[in-house]
C-alpha atoms as a PDB file:
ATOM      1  CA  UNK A   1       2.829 235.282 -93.729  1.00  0.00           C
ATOM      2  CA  UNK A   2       5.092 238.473 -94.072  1.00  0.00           C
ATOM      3  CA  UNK A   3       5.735 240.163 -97.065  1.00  0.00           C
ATOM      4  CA  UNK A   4       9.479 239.101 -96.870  1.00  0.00           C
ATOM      5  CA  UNK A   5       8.026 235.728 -96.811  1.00  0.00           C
ATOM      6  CA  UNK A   6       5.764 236.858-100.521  1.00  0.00           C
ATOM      7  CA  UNK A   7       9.415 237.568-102.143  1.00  0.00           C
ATOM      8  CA  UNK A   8      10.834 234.735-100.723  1.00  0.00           C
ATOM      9  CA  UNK A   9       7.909 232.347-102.499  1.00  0.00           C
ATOM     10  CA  UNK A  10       8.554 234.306-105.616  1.00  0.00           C
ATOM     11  CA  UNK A  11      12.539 233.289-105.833  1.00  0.00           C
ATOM     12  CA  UNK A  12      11.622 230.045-105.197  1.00  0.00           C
ATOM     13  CA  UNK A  13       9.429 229.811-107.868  1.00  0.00           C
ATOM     14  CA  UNK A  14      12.003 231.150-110.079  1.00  0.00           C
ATOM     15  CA  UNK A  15      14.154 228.650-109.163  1.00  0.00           C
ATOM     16  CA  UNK A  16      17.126 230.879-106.963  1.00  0.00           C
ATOM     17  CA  UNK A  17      19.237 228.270-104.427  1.00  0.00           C
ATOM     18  CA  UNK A  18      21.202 230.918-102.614  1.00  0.00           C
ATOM     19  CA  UNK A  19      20.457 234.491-100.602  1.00  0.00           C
ATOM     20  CA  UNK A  20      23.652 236.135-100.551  1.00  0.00           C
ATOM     21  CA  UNK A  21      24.532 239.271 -98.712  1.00  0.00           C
ATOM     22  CA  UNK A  22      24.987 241.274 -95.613  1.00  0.00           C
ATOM     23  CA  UNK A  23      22.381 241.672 -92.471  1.00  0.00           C
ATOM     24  CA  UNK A  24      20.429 243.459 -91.634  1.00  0.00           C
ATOM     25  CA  UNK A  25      17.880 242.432 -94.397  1.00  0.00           C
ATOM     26  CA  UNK A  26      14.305 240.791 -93.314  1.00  0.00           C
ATOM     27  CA  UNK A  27      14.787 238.052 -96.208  1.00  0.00           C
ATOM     28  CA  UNK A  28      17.311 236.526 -94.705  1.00  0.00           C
ATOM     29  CA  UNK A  29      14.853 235.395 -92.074  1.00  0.00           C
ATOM     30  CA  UNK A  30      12.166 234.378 -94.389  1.00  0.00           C
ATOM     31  CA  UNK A  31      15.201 232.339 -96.521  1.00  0.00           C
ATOM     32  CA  UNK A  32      15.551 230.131 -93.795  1.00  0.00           C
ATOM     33  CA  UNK A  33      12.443 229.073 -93.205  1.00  0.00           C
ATOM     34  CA  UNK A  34      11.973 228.181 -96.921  1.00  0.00           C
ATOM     35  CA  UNK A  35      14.342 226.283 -99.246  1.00  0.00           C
ATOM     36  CA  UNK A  36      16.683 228.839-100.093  1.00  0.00           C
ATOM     37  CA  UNK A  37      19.956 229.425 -98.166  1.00  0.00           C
ATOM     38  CA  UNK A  38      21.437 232.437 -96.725  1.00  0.00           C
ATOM     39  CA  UNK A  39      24.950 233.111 -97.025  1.00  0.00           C
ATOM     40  CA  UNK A  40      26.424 235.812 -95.283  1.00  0.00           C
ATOM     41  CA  UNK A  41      29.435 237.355 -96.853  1.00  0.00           C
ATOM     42  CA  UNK A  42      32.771 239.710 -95.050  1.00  0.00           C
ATOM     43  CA  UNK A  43      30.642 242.849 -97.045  1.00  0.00           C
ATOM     44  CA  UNK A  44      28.273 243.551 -99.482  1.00  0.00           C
ATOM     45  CA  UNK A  45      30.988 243.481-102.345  1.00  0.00           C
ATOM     46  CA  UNK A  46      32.429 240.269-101.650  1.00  0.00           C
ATOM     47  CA  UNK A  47      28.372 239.082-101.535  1.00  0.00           C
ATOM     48  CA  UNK A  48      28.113 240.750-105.018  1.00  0.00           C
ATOM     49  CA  UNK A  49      30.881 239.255-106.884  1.00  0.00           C
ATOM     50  CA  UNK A  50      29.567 236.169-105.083  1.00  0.00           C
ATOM     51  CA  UNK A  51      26.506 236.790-107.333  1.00  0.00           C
ATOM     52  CA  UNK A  52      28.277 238.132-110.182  1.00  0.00           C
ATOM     53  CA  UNK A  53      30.688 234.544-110.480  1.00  0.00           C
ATOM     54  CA  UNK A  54      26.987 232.418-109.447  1.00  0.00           C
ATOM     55  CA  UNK A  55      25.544 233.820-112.682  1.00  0.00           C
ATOM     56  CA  UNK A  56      28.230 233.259-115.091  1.00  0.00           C
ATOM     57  CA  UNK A  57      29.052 229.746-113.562  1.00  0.00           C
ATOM     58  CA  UNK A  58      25.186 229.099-115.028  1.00  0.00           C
ATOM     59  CA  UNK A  59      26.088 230.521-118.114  1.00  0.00           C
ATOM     60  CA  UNK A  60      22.579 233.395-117.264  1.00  0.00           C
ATOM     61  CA  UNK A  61      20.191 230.175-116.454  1.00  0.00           C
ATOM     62  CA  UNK A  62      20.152 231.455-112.846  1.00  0.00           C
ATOM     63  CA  UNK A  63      20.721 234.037-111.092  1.00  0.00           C
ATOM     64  CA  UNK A  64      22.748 235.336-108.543  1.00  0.00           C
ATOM     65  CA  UNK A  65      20.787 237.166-106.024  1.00  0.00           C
ATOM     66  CA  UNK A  66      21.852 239.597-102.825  1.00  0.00           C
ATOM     67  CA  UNK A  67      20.182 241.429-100.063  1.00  0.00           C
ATOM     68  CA  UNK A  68      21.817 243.975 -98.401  1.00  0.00           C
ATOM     69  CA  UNK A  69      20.110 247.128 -95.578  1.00  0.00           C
ATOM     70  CA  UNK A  70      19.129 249.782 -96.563  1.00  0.00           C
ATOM     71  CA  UNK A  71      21.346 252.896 -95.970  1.00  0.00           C
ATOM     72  CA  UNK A  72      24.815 251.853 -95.636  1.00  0.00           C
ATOM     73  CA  UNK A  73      24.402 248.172 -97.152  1.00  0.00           C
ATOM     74  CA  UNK A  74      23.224 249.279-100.444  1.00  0.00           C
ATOM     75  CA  UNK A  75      25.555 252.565-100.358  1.00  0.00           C
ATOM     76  CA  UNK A  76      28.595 250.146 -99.914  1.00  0.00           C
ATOM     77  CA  UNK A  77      27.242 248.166-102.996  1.00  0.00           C
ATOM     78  CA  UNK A  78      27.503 250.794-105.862  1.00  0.00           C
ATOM     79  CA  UNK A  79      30.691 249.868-106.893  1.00  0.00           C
ATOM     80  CA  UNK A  80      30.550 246.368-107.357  1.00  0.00           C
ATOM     81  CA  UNK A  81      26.933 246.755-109.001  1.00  0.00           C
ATOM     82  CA  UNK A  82      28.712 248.924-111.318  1.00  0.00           C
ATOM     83  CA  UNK A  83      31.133 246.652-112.305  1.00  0.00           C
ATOM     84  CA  UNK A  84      28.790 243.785-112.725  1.00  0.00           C
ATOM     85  CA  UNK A  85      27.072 246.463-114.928  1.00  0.00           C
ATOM     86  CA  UNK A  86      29.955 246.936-116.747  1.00  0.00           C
ATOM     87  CA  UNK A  87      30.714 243.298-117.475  1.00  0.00           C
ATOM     88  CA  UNK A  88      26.441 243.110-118.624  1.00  0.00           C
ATOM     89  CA  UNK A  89      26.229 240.546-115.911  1.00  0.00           C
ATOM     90  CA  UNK A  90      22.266 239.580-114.842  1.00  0.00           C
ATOM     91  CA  UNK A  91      22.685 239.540-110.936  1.00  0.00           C
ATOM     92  CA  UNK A  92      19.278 241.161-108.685  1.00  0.00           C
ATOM     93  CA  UNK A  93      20.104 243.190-106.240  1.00  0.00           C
ATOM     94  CA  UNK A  94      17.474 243.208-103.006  1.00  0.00           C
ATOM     95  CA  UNK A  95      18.252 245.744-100.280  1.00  0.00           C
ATOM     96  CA  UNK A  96      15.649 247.397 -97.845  1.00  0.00           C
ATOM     97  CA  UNK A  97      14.775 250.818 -98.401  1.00  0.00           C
ATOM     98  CA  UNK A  98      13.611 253.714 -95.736  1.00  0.00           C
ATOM     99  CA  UNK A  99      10.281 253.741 -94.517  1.00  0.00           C
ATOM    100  CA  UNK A 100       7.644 255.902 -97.138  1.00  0.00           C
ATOM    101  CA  UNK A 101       7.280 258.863 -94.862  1.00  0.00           C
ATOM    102  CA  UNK A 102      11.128 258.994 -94.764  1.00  0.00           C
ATOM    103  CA  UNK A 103      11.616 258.533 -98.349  1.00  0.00           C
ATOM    104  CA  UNK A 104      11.776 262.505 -99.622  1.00  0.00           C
ATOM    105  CA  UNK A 105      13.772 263.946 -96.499  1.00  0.00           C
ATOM    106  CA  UNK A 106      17.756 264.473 -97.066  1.00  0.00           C
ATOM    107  CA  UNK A 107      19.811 262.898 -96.488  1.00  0.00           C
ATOM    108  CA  UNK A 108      18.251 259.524 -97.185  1.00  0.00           C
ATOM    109  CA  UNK A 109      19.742 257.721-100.042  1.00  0.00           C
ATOM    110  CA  UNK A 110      17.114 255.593-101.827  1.00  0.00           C
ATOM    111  CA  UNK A 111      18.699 253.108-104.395  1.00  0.00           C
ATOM    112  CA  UNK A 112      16.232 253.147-106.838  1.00  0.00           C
ATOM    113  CA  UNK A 113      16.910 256.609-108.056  1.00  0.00           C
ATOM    114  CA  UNK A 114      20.683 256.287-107.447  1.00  0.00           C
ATOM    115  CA  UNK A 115      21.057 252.911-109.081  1.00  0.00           C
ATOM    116  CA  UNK A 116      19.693 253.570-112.526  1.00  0.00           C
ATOM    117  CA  UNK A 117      22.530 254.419-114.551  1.00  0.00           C
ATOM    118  CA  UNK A 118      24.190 250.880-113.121  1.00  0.00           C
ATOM    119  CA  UNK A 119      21.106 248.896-113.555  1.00  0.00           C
ATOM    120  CA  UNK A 120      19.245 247.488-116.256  1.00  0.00           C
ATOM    121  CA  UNK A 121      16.014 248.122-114.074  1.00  0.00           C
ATOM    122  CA  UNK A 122      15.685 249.890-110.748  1.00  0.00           C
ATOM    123  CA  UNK A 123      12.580 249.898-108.635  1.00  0.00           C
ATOM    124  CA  UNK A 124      11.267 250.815-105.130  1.00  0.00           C
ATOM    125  CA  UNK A 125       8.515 248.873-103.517  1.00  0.00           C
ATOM    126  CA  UNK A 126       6.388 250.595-100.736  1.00  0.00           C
ATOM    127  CA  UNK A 127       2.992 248.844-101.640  1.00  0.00           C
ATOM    128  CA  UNK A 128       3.057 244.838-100.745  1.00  0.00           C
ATOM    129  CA  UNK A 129       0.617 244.359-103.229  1.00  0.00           C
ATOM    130  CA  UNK A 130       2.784 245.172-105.907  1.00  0.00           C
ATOM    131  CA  UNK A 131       4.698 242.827-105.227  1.00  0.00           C
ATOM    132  CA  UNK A 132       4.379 240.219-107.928  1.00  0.00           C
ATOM    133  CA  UNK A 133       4.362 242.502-110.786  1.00  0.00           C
ATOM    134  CA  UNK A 134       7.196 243.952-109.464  1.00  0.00           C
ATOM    135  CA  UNK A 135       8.864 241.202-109.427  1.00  0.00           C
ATOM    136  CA  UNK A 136       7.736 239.930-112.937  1.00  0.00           C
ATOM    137  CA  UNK A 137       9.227 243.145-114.238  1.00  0.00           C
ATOM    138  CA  UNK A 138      12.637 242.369-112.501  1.00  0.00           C
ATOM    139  CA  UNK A 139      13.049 238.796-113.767  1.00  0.00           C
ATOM    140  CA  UNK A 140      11.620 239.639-117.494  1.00  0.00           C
ATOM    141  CA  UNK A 141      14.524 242.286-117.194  1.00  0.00           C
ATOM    142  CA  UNK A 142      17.167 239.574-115.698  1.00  0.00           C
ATOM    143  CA  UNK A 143      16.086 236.792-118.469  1.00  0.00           C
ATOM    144  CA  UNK A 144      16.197 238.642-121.624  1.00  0.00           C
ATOM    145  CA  UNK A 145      18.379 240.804-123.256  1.00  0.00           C
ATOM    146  CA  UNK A 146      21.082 243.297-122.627  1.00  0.00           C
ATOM    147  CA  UNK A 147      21.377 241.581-119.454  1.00  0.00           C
ATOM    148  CA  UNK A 148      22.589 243.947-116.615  1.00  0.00           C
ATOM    149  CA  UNK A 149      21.757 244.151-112.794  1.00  0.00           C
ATOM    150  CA  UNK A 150      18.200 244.568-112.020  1.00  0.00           C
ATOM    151  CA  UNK A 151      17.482 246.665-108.828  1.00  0.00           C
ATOM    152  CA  UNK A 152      14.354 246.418-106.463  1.00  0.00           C
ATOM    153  CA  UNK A 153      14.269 247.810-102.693  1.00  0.00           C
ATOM    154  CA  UNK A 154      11.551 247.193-100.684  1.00  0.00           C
ATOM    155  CA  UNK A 155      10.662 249.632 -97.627  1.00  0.00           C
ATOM    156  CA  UNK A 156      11.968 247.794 -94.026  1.00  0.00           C
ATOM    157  CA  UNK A 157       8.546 248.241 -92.582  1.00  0.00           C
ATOM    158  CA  UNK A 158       6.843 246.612 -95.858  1.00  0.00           C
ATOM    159  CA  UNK A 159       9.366 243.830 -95.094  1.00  0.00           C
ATOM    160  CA  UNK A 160       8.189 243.509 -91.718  1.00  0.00           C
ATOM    161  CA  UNK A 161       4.661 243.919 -91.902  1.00  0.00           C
ATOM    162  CA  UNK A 162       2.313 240.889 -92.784  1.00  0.00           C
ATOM    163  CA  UNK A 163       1.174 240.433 -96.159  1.00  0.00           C
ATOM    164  CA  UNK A 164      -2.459 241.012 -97.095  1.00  0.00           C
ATOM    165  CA  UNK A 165      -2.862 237.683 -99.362  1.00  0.00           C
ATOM    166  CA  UNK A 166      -6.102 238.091-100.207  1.00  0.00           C
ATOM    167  CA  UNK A 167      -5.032 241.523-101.826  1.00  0.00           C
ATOM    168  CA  UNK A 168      -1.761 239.963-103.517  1.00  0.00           C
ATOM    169  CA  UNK A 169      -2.244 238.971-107.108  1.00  0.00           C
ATOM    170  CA  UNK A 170      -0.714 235.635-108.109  1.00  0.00           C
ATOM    171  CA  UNK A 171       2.936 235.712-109.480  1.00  0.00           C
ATOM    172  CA  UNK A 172       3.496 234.526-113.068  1.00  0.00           C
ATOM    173  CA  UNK A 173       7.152 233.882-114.159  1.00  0.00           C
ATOM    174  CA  UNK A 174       8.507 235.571-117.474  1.00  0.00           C
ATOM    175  CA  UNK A 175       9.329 234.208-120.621  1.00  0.00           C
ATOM    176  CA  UNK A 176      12.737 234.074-122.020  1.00  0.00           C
ATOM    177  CA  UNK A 177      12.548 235.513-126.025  1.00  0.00           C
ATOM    178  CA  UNK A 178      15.291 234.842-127.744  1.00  0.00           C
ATOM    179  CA  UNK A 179      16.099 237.024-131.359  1.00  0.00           C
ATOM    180  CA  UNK A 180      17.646 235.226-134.753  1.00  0.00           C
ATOM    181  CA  UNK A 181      19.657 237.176-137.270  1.00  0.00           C
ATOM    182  CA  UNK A 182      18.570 237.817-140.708  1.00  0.00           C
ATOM    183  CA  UNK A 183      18.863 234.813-143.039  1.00  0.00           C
ATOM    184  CA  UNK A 184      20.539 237.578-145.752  1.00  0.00           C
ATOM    185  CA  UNK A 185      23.131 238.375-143.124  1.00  0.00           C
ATOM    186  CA  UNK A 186      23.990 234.941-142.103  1.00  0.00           C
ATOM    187  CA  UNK A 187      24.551 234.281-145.572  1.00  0.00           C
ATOM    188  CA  UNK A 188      26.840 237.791-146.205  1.00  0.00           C
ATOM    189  CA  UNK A 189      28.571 236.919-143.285  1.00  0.00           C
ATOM    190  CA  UNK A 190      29.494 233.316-143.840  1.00  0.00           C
ATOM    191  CA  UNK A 191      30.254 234.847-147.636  1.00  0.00           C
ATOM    192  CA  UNK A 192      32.986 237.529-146.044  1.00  0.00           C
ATOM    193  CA  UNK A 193      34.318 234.532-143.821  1.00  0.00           C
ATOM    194  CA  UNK A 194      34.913 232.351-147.164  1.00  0.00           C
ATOM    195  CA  UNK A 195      36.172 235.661-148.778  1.00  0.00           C
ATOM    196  CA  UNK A 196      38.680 236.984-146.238  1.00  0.00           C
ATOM    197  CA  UNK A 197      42.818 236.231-146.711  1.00  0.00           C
ATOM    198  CA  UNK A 198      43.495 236.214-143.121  1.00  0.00           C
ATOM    199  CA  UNK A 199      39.999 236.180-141.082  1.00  0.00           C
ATOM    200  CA  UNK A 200      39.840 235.373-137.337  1.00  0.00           C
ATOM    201  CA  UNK A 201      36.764 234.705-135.252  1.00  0.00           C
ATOM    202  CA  UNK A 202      36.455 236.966-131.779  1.00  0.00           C
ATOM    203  CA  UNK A 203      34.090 234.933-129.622  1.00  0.00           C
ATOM    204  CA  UNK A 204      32.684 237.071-126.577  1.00  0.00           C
ATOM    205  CA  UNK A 205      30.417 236.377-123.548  1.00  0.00           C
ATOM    206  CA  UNK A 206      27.224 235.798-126.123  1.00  0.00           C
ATOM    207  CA  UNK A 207      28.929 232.557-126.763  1.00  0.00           C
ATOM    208  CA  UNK A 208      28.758 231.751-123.225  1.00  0.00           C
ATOM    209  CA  UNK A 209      25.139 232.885-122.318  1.00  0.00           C
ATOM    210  CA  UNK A 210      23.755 231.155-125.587  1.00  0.00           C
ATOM    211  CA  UNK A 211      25.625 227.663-124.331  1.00  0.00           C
ATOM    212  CA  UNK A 212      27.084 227.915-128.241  1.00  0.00           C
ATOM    213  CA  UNK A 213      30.399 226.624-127.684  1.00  0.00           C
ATOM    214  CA  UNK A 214      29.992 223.500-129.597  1.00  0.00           C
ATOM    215  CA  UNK A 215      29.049 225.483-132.339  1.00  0.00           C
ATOM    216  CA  UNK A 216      31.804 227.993-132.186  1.00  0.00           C
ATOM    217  CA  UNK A 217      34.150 224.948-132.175  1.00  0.00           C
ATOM    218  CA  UNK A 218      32.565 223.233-135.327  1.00  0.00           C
ATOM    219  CA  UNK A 219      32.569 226.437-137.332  1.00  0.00           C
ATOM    220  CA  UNK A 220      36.334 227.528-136.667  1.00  0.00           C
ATOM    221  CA  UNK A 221      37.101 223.634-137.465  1.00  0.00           C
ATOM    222  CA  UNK A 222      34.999 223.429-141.055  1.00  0.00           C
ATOM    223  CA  UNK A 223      36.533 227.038-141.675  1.00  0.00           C
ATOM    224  CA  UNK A 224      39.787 226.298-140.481  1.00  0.00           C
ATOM    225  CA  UNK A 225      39.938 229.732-138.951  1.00  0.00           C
ATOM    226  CA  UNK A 226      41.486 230.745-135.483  1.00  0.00           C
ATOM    227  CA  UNK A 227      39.629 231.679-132.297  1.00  0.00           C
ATOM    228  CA  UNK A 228      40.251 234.266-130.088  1.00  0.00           C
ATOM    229  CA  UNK A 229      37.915 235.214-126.833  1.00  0.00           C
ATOM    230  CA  UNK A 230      37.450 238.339-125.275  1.00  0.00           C
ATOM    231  CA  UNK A 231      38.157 238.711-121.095  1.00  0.00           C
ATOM    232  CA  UNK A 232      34.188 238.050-121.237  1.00  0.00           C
ATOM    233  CA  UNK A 233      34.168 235.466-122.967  1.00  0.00           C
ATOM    234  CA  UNK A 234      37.032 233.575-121.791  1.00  0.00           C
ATOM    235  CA  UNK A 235      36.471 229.497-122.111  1.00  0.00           C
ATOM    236  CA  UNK A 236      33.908 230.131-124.844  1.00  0.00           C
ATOM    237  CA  UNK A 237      36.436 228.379-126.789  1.00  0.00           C
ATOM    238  CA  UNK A 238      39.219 225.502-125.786  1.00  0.00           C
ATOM    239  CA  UNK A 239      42.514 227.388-125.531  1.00  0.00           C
ATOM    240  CA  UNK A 240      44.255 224.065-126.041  1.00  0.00           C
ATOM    241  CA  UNK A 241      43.135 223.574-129.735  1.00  0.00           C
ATOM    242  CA  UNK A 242      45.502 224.086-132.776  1.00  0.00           C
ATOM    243  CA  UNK A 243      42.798 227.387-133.522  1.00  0.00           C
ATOM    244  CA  UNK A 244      43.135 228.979-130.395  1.00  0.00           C
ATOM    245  CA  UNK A 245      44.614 232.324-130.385  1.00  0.00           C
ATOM    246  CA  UNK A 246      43.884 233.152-126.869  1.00  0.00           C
ATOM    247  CA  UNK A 247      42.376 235.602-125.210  1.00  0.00           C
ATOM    248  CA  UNK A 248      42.570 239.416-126.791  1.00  0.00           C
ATOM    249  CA  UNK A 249      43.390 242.373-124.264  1.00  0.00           C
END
């Protein structure tokens, strides 16, 4: 078993369906054989917003996943990764990364330092044994909030190579936490609501990633107040209803 073949255990254990991304990238391989499918996109944006779309059709309950080479894959990837950063949108990025002996010279560009101001989480990977914590790391990061990208690239020879199993430690999958307002605040929020002349409810992508539509709908109907979403949050609330408002600019 190769240590592609670890990773590839891993997402399946976390439940990913679909590789998405741009050769050359040793998971792909390892995908194949397993039950997750490869999908190879025109380039490494179009595989990203691929991801990015995957993620926020699930409403955050899965994850969009990509693996792209190292060098030129990733480098073309920045922008989109950015954007998905931008938008707070939990998508893991998996390229390949220079061999260790390679990793200090100039020009190489390794991800993991040049990713981290797009990325909730960036890490490099030259030890196979490190594997599952690693990845424990990446999907406690992807799970829980602020969701963002979450960055790991692996060395291509590390990829390659064949994993030592009686060295690996077993992988455990994260927990999702979830946080709960204040009592006092609900109640001096609900208060200003009852209070306010002309109040109007802007409903973003929390909405969305909490599945709290219904709610949102039952609360702007008791209140009789309007609804209006965010870009974000867009179809957190029906834009036919009598309440809707829209979406704001």
């Amino acid at each position: 078993m190769s240590n592609a073949d670890v990773i590839i255990e891993i997402l399946e254990q976390e439940g990913v369906e679909y590789l998405l991304g741009f050769p050359n990238n040793r998971l792909f391989n390892s995908a194949a054989s397993h039950s997750i499918r490869p999908i190879i996109a025109r380039t490494e944006r179009v595989a990203i917003n691929m991801a990015d779309a995957y993620t926020r059709m699930n409403n955050g309950r899965k994850f969009g996943v990509v693996a792209v080479q190292d060098g030129p894959g990733i480098e073309a990837s920045f922008g989109a990764v950015a954007q998905a950063y931008g938008d707070n949108t939990p998508i893991l990025m998996l390229p390949g990364a220079h061999a260790p002996l390679m990793q200090d010279y100039d020009p190489q560009f390794i991800a993991s330092r040049s990713f981290r101001d797009i990325t909730k989480m960036a890490g490099l990977i030259n030890d196979g044994r490190t594997i599952p914590r690693k990845f424990e790391m990446a999907f406690s990061a992807l799970k829980n909030p602020k969701s963002g990208p979450v960055l790991l690239e692996t060395a291509a020879n590390l990829l390659w190579g064949q994993a030592e199993a009686e060295l690996i430690p077993e992988y455990t999958s994260p927990g999702r936490y979830s946080s709960m307002a204040d009592e006092s605040d609900v109640e001096r929020i609900f208060e200003a609501l009852l209070e306010a002349k002309r109040p109007v409810i802007i409903a973003g992508q929390g909405v969305l990633y909490a599945e709290a539509w219904h709610e949102l709908k039952e609360l702007a109907e008791l209140l009789q107040i309007p609804v209006t979403t965010t870009l974000l949050g867009k179809s957190a609330y029906p834009e036919t209803h009598e309440l809707a408002l829209g979406t704001a600019g």
